[in-house]
N, C-alpha and C. Protein backbone atom coordinates (compact mmCIF):
# COMPACT_ATOMS: atom_id res chain seq x y z
N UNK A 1 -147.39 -126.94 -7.47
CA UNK A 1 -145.96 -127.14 -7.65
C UNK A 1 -145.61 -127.06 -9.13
N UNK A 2 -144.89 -126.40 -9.57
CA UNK A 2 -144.15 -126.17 -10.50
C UNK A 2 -142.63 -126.90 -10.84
N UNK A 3 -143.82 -128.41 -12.37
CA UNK A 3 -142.50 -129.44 -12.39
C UNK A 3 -141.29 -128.99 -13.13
N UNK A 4 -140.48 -129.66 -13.03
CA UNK A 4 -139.40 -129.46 -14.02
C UNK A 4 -139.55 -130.51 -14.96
N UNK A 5 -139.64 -129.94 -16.48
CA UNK A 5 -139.73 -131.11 -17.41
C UNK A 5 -138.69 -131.35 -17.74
N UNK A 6 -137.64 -132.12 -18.18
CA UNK A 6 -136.28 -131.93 -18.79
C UNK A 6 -136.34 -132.97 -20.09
N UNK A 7 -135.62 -132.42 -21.24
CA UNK A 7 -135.87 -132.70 -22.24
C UNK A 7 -134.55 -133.27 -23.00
N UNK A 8 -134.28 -134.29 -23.36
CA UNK A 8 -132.71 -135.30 -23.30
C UNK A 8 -132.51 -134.60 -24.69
N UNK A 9 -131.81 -133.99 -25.38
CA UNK A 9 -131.38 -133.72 -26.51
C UNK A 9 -129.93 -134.16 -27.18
N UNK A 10 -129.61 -134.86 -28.18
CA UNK A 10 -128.23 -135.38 -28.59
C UNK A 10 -128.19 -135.21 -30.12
N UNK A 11 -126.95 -135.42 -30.55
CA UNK A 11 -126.48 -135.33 -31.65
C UNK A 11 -127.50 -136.39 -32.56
N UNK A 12 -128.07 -136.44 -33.86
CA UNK A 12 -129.20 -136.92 -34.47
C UNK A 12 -130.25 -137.43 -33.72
N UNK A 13 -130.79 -136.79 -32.53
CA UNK A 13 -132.05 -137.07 -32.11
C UNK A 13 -132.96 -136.63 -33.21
N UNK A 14 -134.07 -137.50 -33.69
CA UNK A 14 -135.69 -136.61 -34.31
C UNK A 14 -136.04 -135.51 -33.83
N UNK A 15 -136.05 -134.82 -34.67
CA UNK A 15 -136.48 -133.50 -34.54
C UNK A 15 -137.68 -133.48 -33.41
N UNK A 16 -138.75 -134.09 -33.98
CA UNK A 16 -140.22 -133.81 -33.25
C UNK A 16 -140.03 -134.95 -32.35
N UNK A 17 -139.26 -135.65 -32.31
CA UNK A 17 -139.34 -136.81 -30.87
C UNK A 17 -139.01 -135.61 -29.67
N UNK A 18 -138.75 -134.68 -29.98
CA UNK A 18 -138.14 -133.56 -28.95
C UNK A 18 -139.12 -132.69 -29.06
N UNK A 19 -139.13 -131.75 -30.16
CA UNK A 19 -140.01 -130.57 -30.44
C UNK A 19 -141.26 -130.55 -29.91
N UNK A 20 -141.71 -131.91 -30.47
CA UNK A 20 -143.26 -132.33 -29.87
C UNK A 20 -143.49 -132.22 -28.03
N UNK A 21 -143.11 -132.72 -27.35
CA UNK A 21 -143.33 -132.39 -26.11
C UNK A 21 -142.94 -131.51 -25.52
N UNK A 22 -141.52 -130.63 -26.52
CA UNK A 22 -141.45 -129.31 -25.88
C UNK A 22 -142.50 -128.53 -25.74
N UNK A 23 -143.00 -128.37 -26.88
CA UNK A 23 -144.02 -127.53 -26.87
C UNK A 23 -145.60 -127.96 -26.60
N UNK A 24 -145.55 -128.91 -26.44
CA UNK A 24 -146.86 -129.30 -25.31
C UNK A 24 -147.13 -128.43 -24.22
N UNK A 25 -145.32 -129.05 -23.18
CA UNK A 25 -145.05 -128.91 -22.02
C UNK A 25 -145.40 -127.28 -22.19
N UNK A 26 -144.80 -126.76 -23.18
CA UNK A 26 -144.38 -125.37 -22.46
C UNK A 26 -145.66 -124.59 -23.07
N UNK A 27 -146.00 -124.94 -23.91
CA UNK A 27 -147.62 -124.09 -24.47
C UNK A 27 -148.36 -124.77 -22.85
N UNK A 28 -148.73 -125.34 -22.49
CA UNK A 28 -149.46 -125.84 -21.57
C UNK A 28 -149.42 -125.19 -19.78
N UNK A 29 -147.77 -124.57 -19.86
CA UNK A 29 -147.55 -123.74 -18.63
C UNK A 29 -147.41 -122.67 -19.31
N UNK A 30 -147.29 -121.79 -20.48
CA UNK A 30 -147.94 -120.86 -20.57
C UNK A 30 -149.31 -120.51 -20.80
N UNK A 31 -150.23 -121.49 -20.59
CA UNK A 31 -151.60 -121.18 -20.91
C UNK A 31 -152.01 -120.88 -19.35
N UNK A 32 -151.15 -121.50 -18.40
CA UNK A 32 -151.75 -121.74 -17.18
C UNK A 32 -150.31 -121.04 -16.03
N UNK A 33 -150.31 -119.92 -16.70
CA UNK A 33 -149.54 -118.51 -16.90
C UNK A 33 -148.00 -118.70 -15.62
N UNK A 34 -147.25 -119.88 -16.39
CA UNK A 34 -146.11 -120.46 -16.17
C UNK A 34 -145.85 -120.71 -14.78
N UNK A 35 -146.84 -121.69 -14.24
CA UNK A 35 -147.36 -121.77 -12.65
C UNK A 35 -147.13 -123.67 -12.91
N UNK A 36 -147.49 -124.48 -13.89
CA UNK A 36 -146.94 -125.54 -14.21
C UNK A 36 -146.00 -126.73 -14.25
N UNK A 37 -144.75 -126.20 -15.46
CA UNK A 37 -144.05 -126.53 -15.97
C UNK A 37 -142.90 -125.77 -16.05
N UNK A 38 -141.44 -126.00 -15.40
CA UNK A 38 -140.38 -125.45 -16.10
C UNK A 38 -139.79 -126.18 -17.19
N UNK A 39 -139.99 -126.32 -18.15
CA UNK A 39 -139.63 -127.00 -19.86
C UNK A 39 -138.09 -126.58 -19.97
N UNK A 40 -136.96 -127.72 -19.77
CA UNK A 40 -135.33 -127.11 -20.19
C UNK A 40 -135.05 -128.12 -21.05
N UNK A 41 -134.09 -127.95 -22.33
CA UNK A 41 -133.62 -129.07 -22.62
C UNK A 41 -132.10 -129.42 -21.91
N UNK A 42 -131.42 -130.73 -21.88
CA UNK A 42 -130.35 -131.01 -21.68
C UNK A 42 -129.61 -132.22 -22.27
N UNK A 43 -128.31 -132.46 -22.51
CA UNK A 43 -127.61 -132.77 -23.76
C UNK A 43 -126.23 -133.49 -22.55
N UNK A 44 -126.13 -134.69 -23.07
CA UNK A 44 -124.51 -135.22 -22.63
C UNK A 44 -123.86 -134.50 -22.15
N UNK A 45 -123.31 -133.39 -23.09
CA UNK A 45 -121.72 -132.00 -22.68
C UNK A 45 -122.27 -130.65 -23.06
N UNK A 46 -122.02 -129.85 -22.88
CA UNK A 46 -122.28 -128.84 -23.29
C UNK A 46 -121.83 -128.77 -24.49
N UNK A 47 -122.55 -127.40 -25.16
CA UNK A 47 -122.14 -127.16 -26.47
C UNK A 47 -123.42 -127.46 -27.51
N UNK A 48 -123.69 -127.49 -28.39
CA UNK A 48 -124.38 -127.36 -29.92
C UNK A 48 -124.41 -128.70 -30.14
N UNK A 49 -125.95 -128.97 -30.20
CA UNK A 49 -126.45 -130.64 -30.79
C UNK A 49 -127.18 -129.88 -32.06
N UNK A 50 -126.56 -130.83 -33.14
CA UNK A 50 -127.03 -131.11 -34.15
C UNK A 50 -127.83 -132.06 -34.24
N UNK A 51 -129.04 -132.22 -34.44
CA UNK A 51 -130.58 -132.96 -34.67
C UNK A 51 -130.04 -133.33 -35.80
N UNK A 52 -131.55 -134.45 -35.94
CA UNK A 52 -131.57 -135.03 -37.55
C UNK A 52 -132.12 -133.95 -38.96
N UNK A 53 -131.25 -133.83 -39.73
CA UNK A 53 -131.52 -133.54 -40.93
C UNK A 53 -130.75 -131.93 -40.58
N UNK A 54 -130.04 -132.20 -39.31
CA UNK A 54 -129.39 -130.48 -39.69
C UNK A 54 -129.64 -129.42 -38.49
N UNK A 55 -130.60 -130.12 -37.47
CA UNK A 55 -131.16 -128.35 -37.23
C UNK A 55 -130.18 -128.20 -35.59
N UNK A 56 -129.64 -127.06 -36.16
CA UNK A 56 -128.70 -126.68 -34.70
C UNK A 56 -129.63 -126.64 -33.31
N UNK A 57 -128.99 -127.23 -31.97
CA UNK A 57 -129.91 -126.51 -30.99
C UNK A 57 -128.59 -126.42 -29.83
N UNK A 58 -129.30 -125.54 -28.85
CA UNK A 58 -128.25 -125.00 -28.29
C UNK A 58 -128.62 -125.71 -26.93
N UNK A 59 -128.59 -126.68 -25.77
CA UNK A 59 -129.36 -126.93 -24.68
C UNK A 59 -129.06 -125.52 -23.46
N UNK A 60 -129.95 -126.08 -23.13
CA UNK A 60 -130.31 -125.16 -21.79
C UNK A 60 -129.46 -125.87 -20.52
N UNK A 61 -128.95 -127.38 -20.63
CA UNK A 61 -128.20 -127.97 -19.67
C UNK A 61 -127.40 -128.88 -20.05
N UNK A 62 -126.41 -129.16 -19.59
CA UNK A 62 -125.49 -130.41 -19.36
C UNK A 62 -125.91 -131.48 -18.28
N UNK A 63 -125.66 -132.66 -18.53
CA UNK A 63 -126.64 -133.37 -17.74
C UNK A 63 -126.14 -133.40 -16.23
N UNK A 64 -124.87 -132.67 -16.25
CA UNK A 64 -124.33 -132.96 -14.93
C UNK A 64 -124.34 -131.13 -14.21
N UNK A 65 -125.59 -130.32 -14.94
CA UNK A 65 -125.90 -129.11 -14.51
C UNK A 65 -127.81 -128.98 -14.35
N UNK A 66 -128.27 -129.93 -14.86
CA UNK A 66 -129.82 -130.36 -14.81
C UNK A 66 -130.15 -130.35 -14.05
N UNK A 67 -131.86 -129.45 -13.19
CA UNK A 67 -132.11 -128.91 -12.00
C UNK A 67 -132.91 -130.64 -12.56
N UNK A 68 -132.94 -131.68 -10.66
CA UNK A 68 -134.07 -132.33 -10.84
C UNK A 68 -134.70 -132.56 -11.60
N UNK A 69 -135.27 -133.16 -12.78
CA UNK A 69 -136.59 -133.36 -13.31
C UNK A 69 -137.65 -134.12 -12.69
N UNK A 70 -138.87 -133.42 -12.60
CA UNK A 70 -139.78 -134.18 -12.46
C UNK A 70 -140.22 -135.18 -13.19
N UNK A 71 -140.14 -134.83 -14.59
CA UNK A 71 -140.81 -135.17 -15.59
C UNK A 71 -139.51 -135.06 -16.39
N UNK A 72 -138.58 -136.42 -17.17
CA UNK A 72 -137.74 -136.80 -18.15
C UNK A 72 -138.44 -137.18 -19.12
N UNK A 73 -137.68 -136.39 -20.56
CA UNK A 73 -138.25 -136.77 -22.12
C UNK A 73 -137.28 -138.03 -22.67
N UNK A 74 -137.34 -138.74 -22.91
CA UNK A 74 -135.75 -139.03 -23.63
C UNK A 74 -136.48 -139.37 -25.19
N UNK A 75 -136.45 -138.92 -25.85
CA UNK A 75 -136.38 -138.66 -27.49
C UNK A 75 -135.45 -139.72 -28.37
N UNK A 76 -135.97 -139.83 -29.49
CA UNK A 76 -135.27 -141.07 -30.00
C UNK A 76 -134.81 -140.42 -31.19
N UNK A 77 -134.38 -141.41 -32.54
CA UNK A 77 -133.88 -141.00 -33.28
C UNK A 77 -132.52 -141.57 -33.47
N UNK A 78 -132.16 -141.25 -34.62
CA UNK A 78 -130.37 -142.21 -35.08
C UNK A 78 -129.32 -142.28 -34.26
N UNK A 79 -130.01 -140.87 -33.57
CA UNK A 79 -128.57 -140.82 -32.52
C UNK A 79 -128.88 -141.57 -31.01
N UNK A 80 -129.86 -142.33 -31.08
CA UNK A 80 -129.90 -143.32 -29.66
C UNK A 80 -129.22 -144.01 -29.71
N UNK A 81 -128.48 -144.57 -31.03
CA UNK A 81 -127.29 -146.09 -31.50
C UNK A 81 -125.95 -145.71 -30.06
N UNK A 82 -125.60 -143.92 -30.30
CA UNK A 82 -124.64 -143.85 -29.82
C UNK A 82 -125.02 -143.37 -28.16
N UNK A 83 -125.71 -143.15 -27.97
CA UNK A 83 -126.90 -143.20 -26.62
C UNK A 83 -126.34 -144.25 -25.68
N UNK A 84 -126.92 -145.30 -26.44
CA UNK A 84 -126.99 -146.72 -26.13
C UNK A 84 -125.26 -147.34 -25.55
N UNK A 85 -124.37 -146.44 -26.34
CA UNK A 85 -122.62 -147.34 -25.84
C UNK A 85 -122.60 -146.03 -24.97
N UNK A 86 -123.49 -145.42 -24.29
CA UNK A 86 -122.59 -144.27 -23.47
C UNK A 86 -122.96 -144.28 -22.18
N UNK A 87 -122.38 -145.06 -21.01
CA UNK A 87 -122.40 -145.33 -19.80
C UNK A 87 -122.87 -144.35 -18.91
N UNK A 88 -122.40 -142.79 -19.27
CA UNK A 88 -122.37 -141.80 -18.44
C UNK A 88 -123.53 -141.48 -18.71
N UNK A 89 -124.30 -141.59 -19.62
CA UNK A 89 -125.68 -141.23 -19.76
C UNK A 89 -126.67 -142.28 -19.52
N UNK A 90 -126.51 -143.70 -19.41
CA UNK A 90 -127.32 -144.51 -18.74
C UNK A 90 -127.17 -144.23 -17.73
N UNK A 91 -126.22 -144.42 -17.04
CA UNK A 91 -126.37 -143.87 -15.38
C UNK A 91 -126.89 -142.58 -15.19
N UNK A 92 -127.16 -141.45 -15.97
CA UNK A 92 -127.42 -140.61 -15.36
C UNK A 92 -128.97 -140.51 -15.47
N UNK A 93 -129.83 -141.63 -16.43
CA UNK A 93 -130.61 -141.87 -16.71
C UNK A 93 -131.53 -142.45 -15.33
N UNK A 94 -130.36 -143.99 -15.31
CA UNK A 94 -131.04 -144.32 -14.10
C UNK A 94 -131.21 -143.99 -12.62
N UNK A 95 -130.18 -143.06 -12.47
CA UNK A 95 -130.06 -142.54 -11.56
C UNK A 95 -131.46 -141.17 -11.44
N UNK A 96 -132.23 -140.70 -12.44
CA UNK A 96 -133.00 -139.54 -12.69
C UNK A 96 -134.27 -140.17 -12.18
N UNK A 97 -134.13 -141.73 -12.47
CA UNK A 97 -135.17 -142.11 -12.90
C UNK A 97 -135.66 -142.98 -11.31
N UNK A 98 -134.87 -142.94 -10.21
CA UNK A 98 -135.00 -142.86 -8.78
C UNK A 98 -135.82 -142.12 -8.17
N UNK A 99 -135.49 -140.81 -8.72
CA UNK A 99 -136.22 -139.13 -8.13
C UNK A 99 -137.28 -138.60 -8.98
N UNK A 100 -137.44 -139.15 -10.47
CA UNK A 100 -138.61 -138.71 -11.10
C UNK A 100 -139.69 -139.47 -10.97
N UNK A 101 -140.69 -138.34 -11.21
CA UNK A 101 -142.21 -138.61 -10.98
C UNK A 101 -142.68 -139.55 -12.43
N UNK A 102 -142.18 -139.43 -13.59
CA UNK A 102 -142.36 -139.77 -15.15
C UNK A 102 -140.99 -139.48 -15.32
N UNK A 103 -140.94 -140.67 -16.32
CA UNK A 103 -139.57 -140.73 -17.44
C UNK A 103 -140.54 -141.29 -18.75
N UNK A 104 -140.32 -140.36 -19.51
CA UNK A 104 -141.29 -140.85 -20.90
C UNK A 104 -140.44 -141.30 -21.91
N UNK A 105 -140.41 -141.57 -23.04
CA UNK A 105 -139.80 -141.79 -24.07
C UNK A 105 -140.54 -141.95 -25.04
N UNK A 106 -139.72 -141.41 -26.05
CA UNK A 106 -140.66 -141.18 -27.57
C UNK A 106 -139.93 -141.88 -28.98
N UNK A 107 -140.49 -142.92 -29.26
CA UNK A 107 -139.74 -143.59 -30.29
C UNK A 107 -138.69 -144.62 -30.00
N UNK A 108 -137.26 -144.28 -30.55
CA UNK A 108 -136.57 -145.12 -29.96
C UNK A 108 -135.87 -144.66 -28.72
N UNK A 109 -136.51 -143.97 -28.46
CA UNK A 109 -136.00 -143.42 -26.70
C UNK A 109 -136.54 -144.14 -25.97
N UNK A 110 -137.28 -145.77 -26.18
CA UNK A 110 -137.70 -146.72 -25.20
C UNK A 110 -136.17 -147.46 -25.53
N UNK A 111 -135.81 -148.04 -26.53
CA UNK A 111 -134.25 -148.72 -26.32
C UNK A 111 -133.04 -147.97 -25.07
N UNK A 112 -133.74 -146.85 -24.98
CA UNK A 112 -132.35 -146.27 -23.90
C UNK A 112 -133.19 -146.95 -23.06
N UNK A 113 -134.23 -146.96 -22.81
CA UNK A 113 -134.83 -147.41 -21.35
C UNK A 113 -134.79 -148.44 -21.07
N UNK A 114 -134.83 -149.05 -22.01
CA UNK A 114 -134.53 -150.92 -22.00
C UNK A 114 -133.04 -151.19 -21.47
N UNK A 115 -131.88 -150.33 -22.26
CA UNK A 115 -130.41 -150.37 -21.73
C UNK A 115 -130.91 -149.86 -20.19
N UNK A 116 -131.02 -149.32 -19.86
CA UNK A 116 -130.92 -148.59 -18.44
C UNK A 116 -131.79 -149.64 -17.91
N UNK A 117 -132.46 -150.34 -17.98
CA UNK A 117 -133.06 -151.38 -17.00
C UNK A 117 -134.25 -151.13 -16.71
N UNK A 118 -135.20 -150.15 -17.42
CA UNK A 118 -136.38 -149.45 -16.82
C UNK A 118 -137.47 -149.96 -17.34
N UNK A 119 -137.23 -151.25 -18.02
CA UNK A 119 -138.69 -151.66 -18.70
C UNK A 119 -139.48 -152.89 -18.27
N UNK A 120 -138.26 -153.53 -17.42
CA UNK A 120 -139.11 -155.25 -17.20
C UNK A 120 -140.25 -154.88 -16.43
N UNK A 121 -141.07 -156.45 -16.97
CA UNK A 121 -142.42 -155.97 -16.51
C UNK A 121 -143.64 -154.99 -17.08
N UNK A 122 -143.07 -153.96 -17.97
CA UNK A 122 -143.47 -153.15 -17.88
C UNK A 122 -144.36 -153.25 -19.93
N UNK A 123 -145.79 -152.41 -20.02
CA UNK A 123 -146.26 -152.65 -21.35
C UNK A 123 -145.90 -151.71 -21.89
N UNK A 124 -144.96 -152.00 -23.07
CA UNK A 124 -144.51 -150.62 -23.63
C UNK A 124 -143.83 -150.49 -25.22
N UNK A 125 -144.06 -149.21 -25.76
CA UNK A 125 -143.71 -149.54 -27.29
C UNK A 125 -142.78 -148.17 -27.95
N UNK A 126 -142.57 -148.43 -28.96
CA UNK A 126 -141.59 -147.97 -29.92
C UNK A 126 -141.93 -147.43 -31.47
N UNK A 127 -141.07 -147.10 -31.98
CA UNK A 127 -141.21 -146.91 -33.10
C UNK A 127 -141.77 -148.57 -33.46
N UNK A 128 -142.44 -148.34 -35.27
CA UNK A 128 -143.03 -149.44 -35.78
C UNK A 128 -142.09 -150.09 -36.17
N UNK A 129 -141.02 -149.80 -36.35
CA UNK A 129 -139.73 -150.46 -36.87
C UNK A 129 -139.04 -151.71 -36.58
N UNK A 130 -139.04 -150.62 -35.27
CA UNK A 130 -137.77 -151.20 -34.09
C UNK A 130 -138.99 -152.05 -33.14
N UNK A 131 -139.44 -152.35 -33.34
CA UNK A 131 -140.57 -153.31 -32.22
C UNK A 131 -139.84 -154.37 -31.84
N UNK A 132 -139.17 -155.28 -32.71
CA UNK A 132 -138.54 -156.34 -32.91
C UNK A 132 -137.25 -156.20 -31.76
N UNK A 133 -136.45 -155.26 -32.29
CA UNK A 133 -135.74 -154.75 -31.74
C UNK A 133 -135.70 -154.39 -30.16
N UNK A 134 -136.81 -153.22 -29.50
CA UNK A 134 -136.93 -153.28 -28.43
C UNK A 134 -137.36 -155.19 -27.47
N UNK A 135 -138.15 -155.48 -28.32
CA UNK A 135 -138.67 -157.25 -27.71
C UNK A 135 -136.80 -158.19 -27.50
N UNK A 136 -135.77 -157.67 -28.30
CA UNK A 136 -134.61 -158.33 -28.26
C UNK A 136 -134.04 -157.61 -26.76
N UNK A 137 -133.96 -156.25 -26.53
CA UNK A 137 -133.42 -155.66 -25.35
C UNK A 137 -133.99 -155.66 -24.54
N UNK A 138 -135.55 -155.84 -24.10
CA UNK A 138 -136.14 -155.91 -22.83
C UNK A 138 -136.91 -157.24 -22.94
N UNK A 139 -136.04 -157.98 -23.00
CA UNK A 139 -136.73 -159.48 -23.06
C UNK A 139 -138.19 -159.64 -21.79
N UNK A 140 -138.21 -159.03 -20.66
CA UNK A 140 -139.11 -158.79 -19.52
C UNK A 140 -140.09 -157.91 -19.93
N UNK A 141 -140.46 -157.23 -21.14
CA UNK A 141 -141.26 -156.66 -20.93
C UNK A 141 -142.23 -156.67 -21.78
N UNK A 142 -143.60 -156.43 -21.96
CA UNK A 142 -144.26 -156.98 -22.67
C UNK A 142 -144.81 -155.68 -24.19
N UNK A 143 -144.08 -155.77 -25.00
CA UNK A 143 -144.31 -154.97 -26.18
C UNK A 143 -145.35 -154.95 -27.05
N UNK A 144 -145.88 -153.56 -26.98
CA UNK A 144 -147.04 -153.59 -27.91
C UNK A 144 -147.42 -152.97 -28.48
N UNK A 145 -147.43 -153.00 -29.70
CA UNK A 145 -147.32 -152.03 -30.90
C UNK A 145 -148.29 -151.58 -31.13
N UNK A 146 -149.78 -151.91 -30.40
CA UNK A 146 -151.17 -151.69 -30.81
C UNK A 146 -151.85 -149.94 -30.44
N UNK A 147 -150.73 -149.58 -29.54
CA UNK A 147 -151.02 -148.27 -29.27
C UNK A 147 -150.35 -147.35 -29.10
N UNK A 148 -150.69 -146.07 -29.20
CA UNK A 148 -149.71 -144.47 -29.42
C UNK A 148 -148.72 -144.50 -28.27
N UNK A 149 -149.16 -144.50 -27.52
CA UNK A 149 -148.55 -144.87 -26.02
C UNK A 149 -148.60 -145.56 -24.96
N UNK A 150 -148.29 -146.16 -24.24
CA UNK A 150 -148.11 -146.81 -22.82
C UNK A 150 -147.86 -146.45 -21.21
N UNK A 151 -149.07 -145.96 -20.77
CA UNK A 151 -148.97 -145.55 -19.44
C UNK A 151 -148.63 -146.43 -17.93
N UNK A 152 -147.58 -146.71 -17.72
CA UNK A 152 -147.45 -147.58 -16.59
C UNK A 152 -146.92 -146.62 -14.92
N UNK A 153 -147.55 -145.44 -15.14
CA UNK A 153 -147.28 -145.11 -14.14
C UNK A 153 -145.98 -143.73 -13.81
N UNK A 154 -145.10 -144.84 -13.63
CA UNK A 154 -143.86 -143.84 -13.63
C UNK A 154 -142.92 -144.16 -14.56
N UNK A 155 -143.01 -145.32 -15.26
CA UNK A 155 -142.94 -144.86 -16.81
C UNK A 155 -143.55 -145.01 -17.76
N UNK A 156 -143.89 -143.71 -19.22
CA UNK A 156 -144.44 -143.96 -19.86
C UNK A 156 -143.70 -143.79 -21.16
N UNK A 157 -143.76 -144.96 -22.42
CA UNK A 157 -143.49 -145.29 -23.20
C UNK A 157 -144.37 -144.91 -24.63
N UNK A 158 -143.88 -144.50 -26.08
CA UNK A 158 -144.91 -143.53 -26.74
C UNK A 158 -144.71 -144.32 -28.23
N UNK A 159 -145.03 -144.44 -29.07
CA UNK A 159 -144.49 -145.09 -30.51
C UNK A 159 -143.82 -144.04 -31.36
N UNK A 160 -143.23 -144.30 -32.32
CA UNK A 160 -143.07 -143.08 -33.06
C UNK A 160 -143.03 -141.43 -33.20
N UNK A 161 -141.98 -140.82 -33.48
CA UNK A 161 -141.89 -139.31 -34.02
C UNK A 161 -143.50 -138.58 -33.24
N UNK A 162 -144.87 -138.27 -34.06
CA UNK A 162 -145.67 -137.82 -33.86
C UNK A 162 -146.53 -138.17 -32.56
N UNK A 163 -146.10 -139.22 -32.06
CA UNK A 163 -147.12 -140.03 -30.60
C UNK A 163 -146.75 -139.41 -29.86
N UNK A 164 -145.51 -138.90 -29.88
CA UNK A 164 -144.23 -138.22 -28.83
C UNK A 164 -145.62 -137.09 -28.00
N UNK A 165 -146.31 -136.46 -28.74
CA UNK A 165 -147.34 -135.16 -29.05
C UNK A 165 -148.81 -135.64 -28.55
N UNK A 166 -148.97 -136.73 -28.53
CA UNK A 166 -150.15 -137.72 -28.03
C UNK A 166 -149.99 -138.00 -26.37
N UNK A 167 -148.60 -138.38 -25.96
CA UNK A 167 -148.27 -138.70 -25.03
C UNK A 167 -148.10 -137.65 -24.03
N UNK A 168 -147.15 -136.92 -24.31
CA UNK A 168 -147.53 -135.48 -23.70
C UNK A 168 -148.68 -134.79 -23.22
N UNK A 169 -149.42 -134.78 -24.00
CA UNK A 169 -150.78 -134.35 -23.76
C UNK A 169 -151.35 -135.10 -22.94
N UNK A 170 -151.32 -136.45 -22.67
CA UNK A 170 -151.60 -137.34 -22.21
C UNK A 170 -151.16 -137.14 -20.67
N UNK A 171 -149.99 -137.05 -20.56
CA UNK A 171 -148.94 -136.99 -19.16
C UNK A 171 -149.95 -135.26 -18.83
N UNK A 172 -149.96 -134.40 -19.74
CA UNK A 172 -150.66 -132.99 -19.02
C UNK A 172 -151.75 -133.25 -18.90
N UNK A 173 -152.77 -134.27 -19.37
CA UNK A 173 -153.93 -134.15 -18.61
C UNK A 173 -153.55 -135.09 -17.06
N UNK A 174 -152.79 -136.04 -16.92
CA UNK A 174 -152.69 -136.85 -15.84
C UNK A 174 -152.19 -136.02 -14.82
N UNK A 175 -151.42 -135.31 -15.02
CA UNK A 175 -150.76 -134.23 -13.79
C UNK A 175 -151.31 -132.48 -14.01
N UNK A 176 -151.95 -132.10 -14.94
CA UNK A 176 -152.53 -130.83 -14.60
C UNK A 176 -153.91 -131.14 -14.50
N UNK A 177 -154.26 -132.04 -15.33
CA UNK A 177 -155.91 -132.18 -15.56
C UNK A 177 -156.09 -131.90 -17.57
N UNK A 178 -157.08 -133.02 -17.49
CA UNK A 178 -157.90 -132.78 -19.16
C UNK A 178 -158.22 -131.73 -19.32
N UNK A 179 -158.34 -130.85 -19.17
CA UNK A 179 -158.99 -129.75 -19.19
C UNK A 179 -157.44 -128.80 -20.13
N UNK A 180 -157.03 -129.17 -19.43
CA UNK A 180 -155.58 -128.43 -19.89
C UNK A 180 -154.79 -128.89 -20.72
N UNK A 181 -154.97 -130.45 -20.92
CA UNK A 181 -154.51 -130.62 -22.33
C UNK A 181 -155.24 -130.35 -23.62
N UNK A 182 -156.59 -130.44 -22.99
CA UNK A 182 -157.54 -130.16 -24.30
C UNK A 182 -157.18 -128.66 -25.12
N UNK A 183 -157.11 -127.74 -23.28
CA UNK A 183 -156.75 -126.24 -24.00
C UNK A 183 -155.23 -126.00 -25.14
N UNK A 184 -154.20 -126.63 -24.54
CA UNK A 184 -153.22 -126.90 -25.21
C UNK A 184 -153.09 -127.59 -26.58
N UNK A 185 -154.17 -128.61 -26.88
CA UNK A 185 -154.38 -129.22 -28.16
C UNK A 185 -154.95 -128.26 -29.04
N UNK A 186 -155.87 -127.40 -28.15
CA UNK A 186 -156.64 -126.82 -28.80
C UNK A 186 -155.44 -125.29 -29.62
N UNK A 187 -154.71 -125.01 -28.79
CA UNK A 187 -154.10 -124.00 -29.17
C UNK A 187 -153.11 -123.76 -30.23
N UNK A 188 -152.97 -125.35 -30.04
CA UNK A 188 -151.75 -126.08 -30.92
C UNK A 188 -152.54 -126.24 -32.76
N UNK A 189 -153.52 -126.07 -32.27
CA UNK A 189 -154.37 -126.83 -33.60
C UNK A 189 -154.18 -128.18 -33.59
N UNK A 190 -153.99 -129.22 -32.79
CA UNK A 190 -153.84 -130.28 -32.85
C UNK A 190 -154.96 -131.39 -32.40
N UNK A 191 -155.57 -131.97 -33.26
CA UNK A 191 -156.26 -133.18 -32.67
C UNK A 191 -155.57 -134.18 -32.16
N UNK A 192 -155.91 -134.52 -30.45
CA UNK A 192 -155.43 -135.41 -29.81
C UNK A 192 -156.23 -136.75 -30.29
N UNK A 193 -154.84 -137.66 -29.71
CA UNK A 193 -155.57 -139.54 -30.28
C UNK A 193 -154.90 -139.72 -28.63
N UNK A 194 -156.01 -140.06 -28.14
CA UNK A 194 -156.08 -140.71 -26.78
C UNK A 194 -155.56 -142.25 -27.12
């Protein structure tokens, strides 16, 4: 089966809180000759998100045109502040997050998850920053800064910008197999931190 990854993109998201698992996802179903992964990004409204530090991107969806995801990114970055007051995107969050197999988050894309209700109970971390921060919004859940990422299943939670790239790889060996993230690390030039 061939998942759908969908990839949350907004106005000052981190660059690589996004970039990074795009291209995991999608180096990883093109290695395994696009039988995988369908990799889309999608954005609040249509139209042109400006990332942090500038860089135009154009999404591939509106969230209210997004085929299913199997597999949700939500990406962090400055622009989660305004994430966070926007109703139509928590709900459409939690509502994704009914029918998906994984909802990941990278950085401060665990605070959306905490607003949306997706963390009690659950071991999970953030940027090094905001640790404090997430422990104030998911009072239920148990935060821990000691590692790249947090696998609980059907959701997984990642630290910082670059883990985003750890985690991914992580989620492609759990649903394609190690074998295939290794090839993908390998292609990437990237040494994985399990």
């Amino acid at each position: 089966m061939r998942r759908n990854v969908a990839i949350l993109v907004f106005d000052e998201v981190e660059v690589l809180d996004f970039a990074g698992p795009f291209e995991v996802f999608a180096v990883t179903d093109e290695l395994r000759s696009h039988s995988v992964f369908n990799v889309v990004t999608v954005a609040p409204m249509p139209g042109t998100v400006r990332a942090r530090n500038g860089l135009k991107v154009v999404p591939d969806h509106a969230i209210e045109t997004c085929p299913p995801p199997h597999i949700l990114v939500i990406p962090g970055g400055f622009g989660t502040r305004a994430l966070l007051r926007n109703p139509v995107v928590i709900e459409w969050i939690q509502n994704r997050a009914r029918s998906a197999e994984i909802i990941m988050s990278v950085c401060t894309g665990a605070l959306v998850l905490a607003k949306a209700g997706l963390l009690d109970g659950l071991r999970v971390t953030t940027h090094h920053d905001l640790v404090e921060t997430l422990r104030t919004m998911a009072p239920g859940a148990i935060v821990d800064a000691s590692a790249r990422f947090h696998d609980n299943g059907a959701v997984v939670t990642s630290a910082g910008i670059s883990a985003g790239i750890d985690c991914s790889l992580h989620i492609v060996a759990r649903v394609v197999g190690d074998e295939a993230a290794s090839a993908t690390a390998a292609y990437m030039e990237y040494e994985r931190r399990r």
